[in-house]
C-alpha atoms as a PDB file:
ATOM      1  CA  UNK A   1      41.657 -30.186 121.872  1.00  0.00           C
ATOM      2  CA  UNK A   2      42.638 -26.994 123.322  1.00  0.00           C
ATOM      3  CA  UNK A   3      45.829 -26.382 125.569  1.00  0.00           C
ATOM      4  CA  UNK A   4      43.390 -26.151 128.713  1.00  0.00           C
ATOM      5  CA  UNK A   5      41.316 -29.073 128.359  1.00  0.00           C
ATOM      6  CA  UNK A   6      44.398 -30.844 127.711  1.00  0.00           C
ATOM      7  CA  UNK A   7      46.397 -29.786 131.158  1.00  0.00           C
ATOM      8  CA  UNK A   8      42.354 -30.208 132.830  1.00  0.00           C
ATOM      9  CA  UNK A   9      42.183 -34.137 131.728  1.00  0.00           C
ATOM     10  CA  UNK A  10      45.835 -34.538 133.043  1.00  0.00           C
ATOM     11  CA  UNK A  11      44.768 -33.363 136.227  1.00  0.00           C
ATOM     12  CA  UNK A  12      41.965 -35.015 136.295  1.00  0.00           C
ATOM     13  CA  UNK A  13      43.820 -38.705 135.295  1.00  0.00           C
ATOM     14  CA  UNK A  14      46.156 -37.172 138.636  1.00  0.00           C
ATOM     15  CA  UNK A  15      44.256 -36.810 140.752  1.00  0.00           C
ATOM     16  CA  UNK A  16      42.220 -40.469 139.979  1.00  0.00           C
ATOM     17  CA  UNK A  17      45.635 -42.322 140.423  1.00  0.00           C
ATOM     18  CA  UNK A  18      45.915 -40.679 143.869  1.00  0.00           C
ATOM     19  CA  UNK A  19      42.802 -41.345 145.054  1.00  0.00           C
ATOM     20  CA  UNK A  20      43.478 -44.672 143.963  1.00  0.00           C
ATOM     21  CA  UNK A  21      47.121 -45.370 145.381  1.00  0.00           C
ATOM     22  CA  UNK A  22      45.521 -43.796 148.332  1.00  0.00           C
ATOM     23  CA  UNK A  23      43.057 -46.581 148.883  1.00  0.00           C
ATOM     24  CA  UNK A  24      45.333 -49.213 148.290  1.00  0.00           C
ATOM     25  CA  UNK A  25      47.568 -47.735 150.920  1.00  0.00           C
ATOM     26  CA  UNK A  26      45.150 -47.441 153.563  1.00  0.00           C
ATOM     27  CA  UNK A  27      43.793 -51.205 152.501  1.00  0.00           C
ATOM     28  CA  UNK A  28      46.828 -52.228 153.292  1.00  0.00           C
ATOM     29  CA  UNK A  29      47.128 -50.535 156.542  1.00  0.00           C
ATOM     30  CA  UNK A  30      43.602 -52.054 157.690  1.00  0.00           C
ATOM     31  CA  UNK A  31      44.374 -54.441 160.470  1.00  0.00           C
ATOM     32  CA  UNK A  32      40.625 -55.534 161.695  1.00  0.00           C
ATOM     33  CA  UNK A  33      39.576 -51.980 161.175  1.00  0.00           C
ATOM     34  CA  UNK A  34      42.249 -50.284 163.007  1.00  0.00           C
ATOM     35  CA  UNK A  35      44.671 -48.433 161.210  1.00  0.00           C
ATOM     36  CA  UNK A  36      48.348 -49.554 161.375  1.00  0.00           C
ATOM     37  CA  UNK A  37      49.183 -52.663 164.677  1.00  0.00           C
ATOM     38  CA  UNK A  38      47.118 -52.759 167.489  1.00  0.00           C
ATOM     39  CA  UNK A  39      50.361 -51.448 169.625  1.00  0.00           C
ATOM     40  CA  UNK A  40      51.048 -48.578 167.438  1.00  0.00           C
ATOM     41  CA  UNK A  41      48.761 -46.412 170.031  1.00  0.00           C
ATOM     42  CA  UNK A  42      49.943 -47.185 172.900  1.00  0.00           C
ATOM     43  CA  UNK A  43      52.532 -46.576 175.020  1.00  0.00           C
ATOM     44  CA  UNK A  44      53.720 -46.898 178.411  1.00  0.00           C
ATOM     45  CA  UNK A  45      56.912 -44.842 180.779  1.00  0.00           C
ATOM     46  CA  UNK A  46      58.105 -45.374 184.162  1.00  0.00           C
ATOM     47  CA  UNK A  47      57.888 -48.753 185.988  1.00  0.00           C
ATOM     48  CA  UNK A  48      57.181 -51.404 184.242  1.00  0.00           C
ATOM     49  CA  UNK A  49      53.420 -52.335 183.848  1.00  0.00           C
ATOM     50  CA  UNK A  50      52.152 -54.971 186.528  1.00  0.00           C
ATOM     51  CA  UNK A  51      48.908 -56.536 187.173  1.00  0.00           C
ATOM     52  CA  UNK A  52      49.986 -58.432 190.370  1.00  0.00           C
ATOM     53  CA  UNK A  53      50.952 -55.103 192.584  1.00  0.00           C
ATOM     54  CA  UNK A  54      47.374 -55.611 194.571  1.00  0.00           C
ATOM     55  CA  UNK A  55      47.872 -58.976 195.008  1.00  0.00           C
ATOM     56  CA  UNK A  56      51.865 -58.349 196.514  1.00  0.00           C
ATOM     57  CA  UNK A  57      50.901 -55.181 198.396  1.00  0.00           C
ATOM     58  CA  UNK A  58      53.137 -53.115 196.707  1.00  0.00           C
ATOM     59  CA  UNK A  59      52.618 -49.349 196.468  1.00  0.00           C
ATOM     60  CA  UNK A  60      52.198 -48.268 193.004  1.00  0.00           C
ATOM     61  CA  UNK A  61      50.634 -45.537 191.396  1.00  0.00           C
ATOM     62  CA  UNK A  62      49.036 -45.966 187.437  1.00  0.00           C
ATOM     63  CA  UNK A  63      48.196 -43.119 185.250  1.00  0.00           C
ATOM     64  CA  UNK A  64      46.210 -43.746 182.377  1.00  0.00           C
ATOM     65  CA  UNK A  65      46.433 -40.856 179.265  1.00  0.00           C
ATOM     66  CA  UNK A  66      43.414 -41.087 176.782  1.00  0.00           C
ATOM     67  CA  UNK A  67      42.349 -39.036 174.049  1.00  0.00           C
ATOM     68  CA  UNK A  68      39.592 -38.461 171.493  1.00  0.00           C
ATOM     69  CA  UNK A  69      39.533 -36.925 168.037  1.00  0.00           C
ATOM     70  CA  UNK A  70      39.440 -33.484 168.679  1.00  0.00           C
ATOM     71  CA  UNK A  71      42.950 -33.033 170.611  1.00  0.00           C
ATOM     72  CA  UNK A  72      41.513 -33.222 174.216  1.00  0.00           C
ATOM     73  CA  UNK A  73      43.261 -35.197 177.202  1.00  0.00           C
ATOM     74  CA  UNK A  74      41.908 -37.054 179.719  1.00  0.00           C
ATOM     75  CA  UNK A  75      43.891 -38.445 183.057  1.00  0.00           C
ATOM     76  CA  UNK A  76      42.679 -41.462 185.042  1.00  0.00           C
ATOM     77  CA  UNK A  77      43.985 -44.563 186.824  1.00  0.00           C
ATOM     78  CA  UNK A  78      44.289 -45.602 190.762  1.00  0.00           C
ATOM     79  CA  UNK A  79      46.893 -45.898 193.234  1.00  0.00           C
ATOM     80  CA  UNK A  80      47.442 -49.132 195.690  1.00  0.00           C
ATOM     81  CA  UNK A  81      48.935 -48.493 199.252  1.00  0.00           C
ATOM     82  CA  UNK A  82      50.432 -51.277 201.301  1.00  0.00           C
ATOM     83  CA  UNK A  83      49.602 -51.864 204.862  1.00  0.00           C
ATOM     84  CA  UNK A  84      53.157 -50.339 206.079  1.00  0.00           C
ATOM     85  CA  UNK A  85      52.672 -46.837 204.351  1.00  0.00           C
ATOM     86  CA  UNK A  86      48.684 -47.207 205.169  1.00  0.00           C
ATOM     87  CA  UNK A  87      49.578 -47.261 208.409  1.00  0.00           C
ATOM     88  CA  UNK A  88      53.231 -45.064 208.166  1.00  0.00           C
ATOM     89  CA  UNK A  89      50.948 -42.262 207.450  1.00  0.00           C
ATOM     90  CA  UNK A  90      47.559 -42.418 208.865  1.00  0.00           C
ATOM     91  CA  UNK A  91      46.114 -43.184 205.590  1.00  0.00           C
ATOM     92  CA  UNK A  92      42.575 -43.904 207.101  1.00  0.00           C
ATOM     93  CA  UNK A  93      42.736 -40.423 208.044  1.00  0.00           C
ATOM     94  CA  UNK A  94      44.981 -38.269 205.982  1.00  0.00           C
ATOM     95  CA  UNK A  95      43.266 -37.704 202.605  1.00  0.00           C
ATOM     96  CA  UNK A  96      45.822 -38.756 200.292  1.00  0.00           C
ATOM     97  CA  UNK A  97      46.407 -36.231 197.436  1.00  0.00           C
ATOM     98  CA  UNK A  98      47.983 -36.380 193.879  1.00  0.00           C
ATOM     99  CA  UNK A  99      49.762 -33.559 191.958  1.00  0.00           C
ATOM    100  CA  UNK A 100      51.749 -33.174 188.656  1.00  0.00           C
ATOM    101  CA  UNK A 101      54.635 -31.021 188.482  1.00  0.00           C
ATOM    102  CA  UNK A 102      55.426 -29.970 184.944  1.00  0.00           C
ATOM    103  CA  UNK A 103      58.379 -30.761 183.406  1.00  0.00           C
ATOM    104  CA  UNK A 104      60.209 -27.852 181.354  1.00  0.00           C
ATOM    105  CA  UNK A 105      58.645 -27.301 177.703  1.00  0.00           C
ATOM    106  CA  UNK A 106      60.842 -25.028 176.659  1.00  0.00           C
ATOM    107  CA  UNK A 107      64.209 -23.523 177.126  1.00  0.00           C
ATOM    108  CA  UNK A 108      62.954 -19.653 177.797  1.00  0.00           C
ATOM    109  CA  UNK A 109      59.952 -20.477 179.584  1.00  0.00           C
ATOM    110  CA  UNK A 110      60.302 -22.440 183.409  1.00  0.00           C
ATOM    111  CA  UNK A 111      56.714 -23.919 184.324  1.00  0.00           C
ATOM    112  CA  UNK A 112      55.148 -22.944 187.519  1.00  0.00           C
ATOM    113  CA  UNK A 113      51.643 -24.020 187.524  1.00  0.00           C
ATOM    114  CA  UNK A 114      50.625 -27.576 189.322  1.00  0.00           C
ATOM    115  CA  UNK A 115      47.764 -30.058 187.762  1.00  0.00           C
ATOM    116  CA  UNK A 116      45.780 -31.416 190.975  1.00  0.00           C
ATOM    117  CA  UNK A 117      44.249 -34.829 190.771  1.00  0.00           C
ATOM    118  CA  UNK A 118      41.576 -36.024 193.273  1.00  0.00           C
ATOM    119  CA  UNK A 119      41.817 -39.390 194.154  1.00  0.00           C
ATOM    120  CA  UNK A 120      38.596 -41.093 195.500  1.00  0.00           C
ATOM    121  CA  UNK A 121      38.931 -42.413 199.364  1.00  0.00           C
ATOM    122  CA  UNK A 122      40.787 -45.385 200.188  1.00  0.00           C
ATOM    123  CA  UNK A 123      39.135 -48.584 200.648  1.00  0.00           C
ATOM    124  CA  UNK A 124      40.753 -51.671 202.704  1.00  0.00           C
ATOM    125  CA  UNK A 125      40.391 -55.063 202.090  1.00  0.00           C
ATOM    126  CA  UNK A 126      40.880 -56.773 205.734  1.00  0.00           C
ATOM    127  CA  UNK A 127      40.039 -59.781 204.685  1.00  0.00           C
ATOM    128  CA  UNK A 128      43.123 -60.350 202.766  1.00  0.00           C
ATOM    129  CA  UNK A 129      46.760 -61.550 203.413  1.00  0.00           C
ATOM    130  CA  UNK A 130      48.102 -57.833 202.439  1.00  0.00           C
ATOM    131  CA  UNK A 131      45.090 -55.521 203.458  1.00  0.00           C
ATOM    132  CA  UNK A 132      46.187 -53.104 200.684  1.00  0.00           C
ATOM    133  CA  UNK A 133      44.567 -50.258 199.966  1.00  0.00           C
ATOM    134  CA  UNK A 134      43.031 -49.179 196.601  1.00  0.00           C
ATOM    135  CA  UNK A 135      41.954 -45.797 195.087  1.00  0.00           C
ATOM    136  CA  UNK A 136      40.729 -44.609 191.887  1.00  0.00           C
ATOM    137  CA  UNK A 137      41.590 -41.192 190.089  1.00  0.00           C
ATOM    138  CA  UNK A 138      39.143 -38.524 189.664  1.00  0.00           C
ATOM    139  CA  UNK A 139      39.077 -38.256 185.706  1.00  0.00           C
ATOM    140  CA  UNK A 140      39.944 -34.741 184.672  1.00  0.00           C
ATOM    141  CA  UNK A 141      41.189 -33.180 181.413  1.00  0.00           C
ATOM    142  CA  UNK A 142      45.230 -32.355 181.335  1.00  0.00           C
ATOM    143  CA  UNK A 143      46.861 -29.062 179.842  1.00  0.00           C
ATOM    144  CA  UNK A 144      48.834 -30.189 176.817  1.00  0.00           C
ATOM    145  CA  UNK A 145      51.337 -28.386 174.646  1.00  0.00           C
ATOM    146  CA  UNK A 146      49.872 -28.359 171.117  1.00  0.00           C
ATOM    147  CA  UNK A 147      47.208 -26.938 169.253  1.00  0.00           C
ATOM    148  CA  UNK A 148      44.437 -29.165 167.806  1.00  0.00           C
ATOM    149  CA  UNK A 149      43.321 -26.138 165.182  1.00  0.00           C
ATOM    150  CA  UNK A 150      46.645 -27.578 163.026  1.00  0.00           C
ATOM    151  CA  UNK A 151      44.821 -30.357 162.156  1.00  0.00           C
ATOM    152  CA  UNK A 152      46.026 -33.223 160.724  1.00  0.00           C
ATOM    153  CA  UNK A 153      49.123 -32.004 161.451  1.00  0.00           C
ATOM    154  CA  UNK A 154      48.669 -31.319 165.506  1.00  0.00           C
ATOM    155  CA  UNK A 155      51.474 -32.498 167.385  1.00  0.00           C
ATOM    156  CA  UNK A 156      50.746 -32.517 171.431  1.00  0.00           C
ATOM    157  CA  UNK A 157      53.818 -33.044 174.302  1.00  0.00           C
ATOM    158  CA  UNK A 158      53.180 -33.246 177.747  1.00  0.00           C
ATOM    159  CA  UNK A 159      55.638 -33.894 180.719  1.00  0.00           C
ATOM    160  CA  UNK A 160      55.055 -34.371 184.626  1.00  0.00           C
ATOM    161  CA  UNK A 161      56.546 -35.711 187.944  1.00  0.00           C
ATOM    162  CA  UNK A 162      53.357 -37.356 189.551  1.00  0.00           C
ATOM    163  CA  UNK A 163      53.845 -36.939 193.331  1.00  0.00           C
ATOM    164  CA  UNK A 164      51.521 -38.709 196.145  1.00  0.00           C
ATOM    165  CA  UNK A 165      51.250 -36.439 199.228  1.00  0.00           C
ATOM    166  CA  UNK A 166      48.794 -35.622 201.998  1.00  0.00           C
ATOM    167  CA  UNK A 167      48.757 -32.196 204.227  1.00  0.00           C
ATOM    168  CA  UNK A 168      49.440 -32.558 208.144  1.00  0.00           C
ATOM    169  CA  UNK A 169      48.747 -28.945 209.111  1.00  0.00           C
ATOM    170  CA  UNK A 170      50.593 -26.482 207.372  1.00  0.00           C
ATOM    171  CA  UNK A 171      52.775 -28.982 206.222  1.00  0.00           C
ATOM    172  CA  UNK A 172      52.696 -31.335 203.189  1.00  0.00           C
ATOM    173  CA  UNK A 173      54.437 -34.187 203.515  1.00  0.00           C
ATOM    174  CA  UNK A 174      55.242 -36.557 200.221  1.00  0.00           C
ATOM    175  CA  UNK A 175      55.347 -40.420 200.084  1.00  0.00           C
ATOM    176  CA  UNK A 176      57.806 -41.581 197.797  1.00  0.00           C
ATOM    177  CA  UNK A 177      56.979 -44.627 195.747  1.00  0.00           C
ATOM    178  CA  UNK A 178      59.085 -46.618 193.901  1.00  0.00           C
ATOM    179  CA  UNK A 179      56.448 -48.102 191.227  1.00  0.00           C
ATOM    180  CA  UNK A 180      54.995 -44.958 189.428  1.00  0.00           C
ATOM    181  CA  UNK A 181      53.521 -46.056 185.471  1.00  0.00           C
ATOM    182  CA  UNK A 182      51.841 -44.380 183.142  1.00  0.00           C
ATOM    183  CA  UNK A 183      49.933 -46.080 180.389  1.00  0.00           C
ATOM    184  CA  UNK A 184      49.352 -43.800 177.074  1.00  0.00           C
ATOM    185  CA  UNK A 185      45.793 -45.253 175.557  1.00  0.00           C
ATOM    186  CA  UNK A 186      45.270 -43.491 172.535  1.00  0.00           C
ATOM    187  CA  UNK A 187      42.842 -43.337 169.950  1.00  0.00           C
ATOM    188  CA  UNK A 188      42.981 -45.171 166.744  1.00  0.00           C
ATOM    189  CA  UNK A 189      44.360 -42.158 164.647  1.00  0.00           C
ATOM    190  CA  UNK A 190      47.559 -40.945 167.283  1.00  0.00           C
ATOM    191  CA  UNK A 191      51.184 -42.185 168.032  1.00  0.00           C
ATOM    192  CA  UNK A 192      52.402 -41.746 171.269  1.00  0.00           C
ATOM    193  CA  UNK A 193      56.149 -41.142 171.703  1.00  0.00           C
ATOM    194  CA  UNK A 194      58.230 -41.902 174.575  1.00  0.00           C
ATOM    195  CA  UNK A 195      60.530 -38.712 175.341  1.00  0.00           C
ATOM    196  CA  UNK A 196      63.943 -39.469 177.131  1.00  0.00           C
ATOM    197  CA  UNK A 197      65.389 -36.451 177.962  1.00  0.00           C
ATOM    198  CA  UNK A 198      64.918 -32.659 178.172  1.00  0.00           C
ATOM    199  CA  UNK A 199      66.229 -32.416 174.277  1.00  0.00           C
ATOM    200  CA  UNK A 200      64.315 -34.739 173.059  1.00  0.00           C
ATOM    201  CA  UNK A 201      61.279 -33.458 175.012  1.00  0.00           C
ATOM    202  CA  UNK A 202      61.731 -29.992 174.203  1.00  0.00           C
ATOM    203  CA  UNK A 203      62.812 -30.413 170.695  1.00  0.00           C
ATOM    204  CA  UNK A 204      64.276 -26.959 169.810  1.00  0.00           C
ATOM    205  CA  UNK A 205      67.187 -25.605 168.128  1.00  0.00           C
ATOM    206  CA  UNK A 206      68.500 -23.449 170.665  1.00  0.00           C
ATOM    207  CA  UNK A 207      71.180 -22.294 172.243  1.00  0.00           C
ATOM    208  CA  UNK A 208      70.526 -22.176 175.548  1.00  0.00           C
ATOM    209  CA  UNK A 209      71.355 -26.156 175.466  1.00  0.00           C
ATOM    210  CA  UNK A 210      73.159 -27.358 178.098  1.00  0.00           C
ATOM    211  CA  UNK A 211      74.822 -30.454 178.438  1.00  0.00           C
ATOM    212  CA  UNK A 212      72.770 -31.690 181.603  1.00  0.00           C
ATOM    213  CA  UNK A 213      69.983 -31.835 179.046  1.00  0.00           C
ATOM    214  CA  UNK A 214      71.075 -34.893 177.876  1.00  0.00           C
ATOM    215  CA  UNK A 215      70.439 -36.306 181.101  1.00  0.00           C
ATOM    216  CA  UNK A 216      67.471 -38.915 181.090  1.00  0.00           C
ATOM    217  CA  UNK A 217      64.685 -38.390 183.065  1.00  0.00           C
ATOM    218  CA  UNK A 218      64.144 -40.149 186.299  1.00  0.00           C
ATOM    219  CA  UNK A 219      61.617 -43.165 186.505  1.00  0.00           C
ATOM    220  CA  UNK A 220      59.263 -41.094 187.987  1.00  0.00           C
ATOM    221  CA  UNK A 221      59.044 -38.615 185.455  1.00  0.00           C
ATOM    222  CA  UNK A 222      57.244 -39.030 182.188  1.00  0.00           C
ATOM    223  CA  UNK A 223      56.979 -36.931 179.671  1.00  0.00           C
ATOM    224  CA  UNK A 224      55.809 -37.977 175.660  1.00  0.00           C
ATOM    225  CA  UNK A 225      54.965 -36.464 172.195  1.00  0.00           C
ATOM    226  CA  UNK A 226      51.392 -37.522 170.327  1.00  0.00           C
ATOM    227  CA  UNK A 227      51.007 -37.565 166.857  1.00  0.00           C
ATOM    228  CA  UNK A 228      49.039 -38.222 164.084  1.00  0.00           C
ATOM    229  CA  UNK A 229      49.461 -41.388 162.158  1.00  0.00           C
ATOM    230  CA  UNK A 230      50.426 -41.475 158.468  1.00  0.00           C
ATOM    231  CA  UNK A 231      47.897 -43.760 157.702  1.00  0.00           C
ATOM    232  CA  UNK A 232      45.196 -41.394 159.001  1.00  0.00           C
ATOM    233  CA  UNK A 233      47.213 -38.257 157.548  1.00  0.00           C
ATOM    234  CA  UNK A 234      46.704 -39.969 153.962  1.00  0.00           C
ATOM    235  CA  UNK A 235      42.763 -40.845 154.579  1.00  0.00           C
ATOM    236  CA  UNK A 236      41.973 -36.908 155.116  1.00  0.00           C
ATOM    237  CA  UNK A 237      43.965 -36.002 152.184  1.00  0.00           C
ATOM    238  CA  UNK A 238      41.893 -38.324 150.322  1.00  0.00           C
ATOM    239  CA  UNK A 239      38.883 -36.762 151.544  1.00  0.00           C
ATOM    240  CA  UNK A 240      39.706 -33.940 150.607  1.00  0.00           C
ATOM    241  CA  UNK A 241      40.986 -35.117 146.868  1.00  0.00           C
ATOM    242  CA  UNK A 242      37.235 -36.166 146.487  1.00  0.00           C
ATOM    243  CA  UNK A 243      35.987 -33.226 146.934  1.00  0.00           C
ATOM    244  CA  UNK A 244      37.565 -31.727 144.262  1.00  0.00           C
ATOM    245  CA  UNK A 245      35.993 -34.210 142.106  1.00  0.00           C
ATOM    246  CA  UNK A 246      32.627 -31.523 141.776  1.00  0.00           C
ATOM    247  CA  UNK A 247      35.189 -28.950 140.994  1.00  0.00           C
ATOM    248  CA  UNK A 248      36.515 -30.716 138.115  1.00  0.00           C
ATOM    249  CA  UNK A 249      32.887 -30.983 136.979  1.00  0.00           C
ATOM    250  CA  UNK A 250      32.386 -27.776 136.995  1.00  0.00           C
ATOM    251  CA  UNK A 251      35.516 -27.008 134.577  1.00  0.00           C
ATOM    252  CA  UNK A 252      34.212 -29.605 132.379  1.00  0.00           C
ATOM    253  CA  UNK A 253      30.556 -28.570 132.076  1.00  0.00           C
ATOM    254  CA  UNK A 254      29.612 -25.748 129.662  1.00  0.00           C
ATOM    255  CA  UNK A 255      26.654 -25.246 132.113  1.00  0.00           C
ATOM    256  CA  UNK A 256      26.809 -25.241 136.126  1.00  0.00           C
ATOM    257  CA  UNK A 257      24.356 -28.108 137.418  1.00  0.00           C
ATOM    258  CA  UNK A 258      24.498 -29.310 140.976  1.00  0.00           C
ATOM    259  CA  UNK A 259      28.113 -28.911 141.395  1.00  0.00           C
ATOM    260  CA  UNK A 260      28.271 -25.985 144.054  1.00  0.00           C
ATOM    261  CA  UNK A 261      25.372 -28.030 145.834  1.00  0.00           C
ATOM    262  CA  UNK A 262      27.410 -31.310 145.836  1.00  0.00           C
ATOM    263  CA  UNK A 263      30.507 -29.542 147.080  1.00  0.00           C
ATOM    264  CA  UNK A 264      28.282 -27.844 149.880  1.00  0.00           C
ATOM    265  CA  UNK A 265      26.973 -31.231 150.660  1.00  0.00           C
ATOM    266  CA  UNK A 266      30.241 -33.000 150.432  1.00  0.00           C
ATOM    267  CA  UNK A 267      32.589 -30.442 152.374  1.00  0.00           C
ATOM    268  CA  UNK A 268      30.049 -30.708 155.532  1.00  0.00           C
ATOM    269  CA  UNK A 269      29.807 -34.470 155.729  1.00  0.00           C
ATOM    270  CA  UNK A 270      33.871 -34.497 155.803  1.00  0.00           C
ATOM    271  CA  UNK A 271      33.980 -31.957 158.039  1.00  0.00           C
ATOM    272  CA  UNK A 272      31.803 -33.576 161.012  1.00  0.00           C
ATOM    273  CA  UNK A 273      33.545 -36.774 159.959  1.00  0.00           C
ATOM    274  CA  UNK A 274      36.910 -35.216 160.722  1.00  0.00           C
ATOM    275  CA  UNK A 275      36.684 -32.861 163.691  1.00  0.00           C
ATOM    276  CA  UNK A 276      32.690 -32.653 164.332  1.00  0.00           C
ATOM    277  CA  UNK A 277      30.257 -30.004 164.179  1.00  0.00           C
ATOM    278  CA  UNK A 278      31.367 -26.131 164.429  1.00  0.00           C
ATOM    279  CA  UNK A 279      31.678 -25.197 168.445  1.00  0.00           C
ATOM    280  CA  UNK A 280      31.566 -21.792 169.511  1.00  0.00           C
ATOM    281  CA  UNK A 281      33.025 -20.932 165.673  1.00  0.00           C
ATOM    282  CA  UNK A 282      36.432 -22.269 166.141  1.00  0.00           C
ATOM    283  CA  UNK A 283      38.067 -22.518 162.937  1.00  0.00           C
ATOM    284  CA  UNK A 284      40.333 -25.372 162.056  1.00  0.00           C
ATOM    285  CA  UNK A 285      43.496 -24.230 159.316  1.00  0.00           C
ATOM    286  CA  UNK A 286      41.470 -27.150 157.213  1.00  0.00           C
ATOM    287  CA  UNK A 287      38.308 -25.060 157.463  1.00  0.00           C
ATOM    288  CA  UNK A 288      39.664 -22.372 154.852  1.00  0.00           C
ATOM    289  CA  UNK A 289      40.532 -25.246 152.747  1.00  0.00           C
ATOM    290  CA  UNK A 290      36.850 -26.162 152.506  1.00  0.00           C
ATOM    291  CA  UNK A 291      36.348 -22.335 152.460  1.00  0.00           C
ATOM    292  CA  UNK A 292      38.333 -21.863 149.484  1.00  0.00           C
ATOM    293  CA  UNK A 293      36.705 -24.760 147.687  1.00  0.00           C
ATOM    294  CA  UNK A 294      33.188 -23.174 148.068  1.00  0.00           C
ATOM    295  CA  UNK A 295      34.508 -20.371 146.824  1.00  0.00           C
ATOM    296  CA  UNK A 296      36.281 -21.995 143.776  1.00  0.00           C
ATOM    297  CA  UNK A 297      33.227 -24.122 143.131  1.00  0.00           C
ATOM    298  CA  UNK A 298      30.964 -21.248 143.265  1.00  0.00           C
ATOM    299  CA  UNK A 299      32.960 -18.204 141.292  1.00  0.00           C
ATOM    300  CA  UNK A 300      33.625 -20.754 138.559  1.00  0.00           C
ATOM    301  CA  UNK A 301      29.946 -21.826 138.474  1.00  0.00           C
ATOM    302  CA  UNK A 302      28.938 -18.477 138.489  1.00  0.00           C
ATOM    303  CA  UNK A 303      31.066 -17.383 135.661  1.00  0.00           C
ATOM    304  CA  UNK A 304      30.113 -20.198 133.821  1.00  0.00           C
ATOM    305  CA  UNK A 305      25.999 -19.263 134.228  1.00  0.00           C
ATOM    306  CA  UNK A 306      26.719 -15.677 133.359  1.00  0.00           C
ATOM    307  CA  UNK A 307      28.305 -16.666 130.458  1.00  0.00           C
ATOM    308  CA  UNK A 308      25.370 -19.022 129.306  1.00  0.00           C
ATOM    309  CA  UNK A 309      22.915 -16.460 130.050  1.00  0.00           C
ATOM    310  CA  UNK A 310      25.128 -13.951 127.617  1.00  0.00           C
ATOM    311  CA  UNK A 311      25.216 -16.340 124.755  1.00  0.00           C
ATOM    312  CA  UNK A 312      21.236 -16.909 125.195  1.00  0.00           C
ATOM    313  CA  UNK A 313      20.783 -13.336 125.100  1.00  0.00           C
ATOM    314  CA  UNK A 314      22.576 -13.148 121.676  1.00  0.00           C
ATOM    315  CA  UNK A 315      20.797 -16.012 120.315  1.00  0.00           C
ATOM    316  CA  UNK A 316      17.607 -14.489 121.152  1.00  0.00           C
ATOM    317  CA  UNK A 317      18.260 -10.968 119.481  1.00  0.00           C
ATOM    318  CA  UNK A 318      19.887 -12.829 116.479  1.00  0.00           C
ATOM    319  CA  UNK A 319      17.218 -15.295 116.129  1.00  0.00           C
ATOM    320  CA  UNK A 320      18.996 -18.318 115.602  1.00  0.00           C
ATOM    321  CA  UNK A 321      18.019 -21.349 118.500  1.00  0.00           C
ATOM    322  CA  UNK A 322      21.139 -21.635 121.281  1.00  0.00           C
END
């Protein structure tokens, strides 16, 4: 056996023991078909959670933070007034308004653009001991820091002071409330991470640092990291260790088959299973992955043809059967 074929099998016994190991480590991070606890995505900043603030008549404002797949934020949630600030500030006929002030990303750049949220009209129930009121929040899609064309290896951060106000004339006046949470829902494949101060948030080596950076944020201000969990890091390296598997069929035959069809086939059924179908021809960095592997698959296959055509050619003008 020849000094090639002999490093090819060892790479090929390789790279069968990963994919292996690989499954048994994301068998063992199956938990009812959800990949690590059913905690590990989600998170939650600010006041404490409550599910009795309608019932009290407490003012409190929820923000709810989902995601899907392909990097894009959505915020949501609802907002309860009590009678006193319903009726502190003409609720029934102030529109009340919701804005998020960015917190600082970085430590040469000072943010000065404001995310508006709608919230939906109030609605009253008089019938009961607190007559609260209750809003929901316009869904809309928030601005993150992060890029989703790093793939698996996108990391997002966003950070905001949510603050309730209304406009009387010229003027905008803001309510202060004491119970502000926000409630990271992610999907099956992120982390969210609690950030507790402007370092931490920021995360640079600079040094511009000050020591008031240190300082923890307020409970009204929230600010988190998202990333991608190991266990779903692992699965699309898998992937894409099995679709090397035609490549190393190509090295091995002496004639190209269906290899470069297989990889074709193979590369675009990961690909919409990963990030979906091509939009507007943004390329992932994992798309010239799949690129190259076309191109492996195909120059080798190629090589290997012309070189089966040459040796037919010389059996034919010498006669002998090839």
């Amino acid at each position: 056996m020849s000094f090639g074929k002999k490093i090819l099998g060892l790479t090929a016994f390789l790279l069968m023991l990963t994919l292996w190991a690989g499954y048994f480590y994301v068998f063992q991070e199956n938990r009812g078909g959800q990949l690590g606890g059913a905690y590990d995505s989600t998170a939650w900043c600010g006041t404490p959670p409550s599910a009795d603030a309608l019932s009290l008549g407490k003012d409190q404002l929820t923000l709810r933070i989902t995601n899907n797949l392909r990097g894009e934020f959505m915020l949501g949630g609802s907002v309860i007034v009590s009678e006193r600030t319903f009726n502190r500030y003409d609720l029934g006929r102030n529109e009340l308004r919701l804005r998020l002030e960015p917190l600082q990303w970085s430590f040469g750049a000072t943010p000065i653009f404001l995310e508006q949220v709608r919230i939906k009209p109030l609605s009253r129930n008089l019938a009961s001991d607190n007559k609260s009121a209750f809003a929901e929040l316009e869904s809309r899609p928030i601005g993150v820091q992060g890029r989703a064309t790093e793939f698996p290896f996108d990391t997002y951060r966003y950070g905001y002071k949510p603050v309730l106000y209304y406009l009387k004339g010229n003027e905008r006046i803001d309510l202060r409330l004491r119970h502000i949470t926000t409630l990271m829902e992610m999907s099956n494949t992120f982390t969210p991470i609690q950030k507790y101060n402007r370092v931490e948030y920021i995360n640079e080596k600079n040094s511009m640092v000050r020591d008031e950076d240190y300082k923890a944020y307020s409970a009204n201000e929230c600010a988190f990291s998202v990333e991608r969990k190991g266990s779903f890091k692992v699965i699309v390296l898998l992937l894409l260790l099995v679709i090397c598997l035609p490549l190393m069929h190509v090295f091995y035959r002496d004639e190209p088959g269906i290899d470069f069809l297989a990889t074709l086939v193979g590369i675009g059924a990961v690909r919409m299973m990963l990030v979906g179908p091509l939009q507007d021809f943004q390329l992932y960095n994992i798309d010239f992955l799949f690129g190259a592997a076309i191109l492996l698959v195909g120059t080798v296959s190629l090589i290997k043809a012309m070189r089966a055509n040459s040796r037919r050619a010389l059996a034919a003008q010498s006669g002998s059967s090839w």
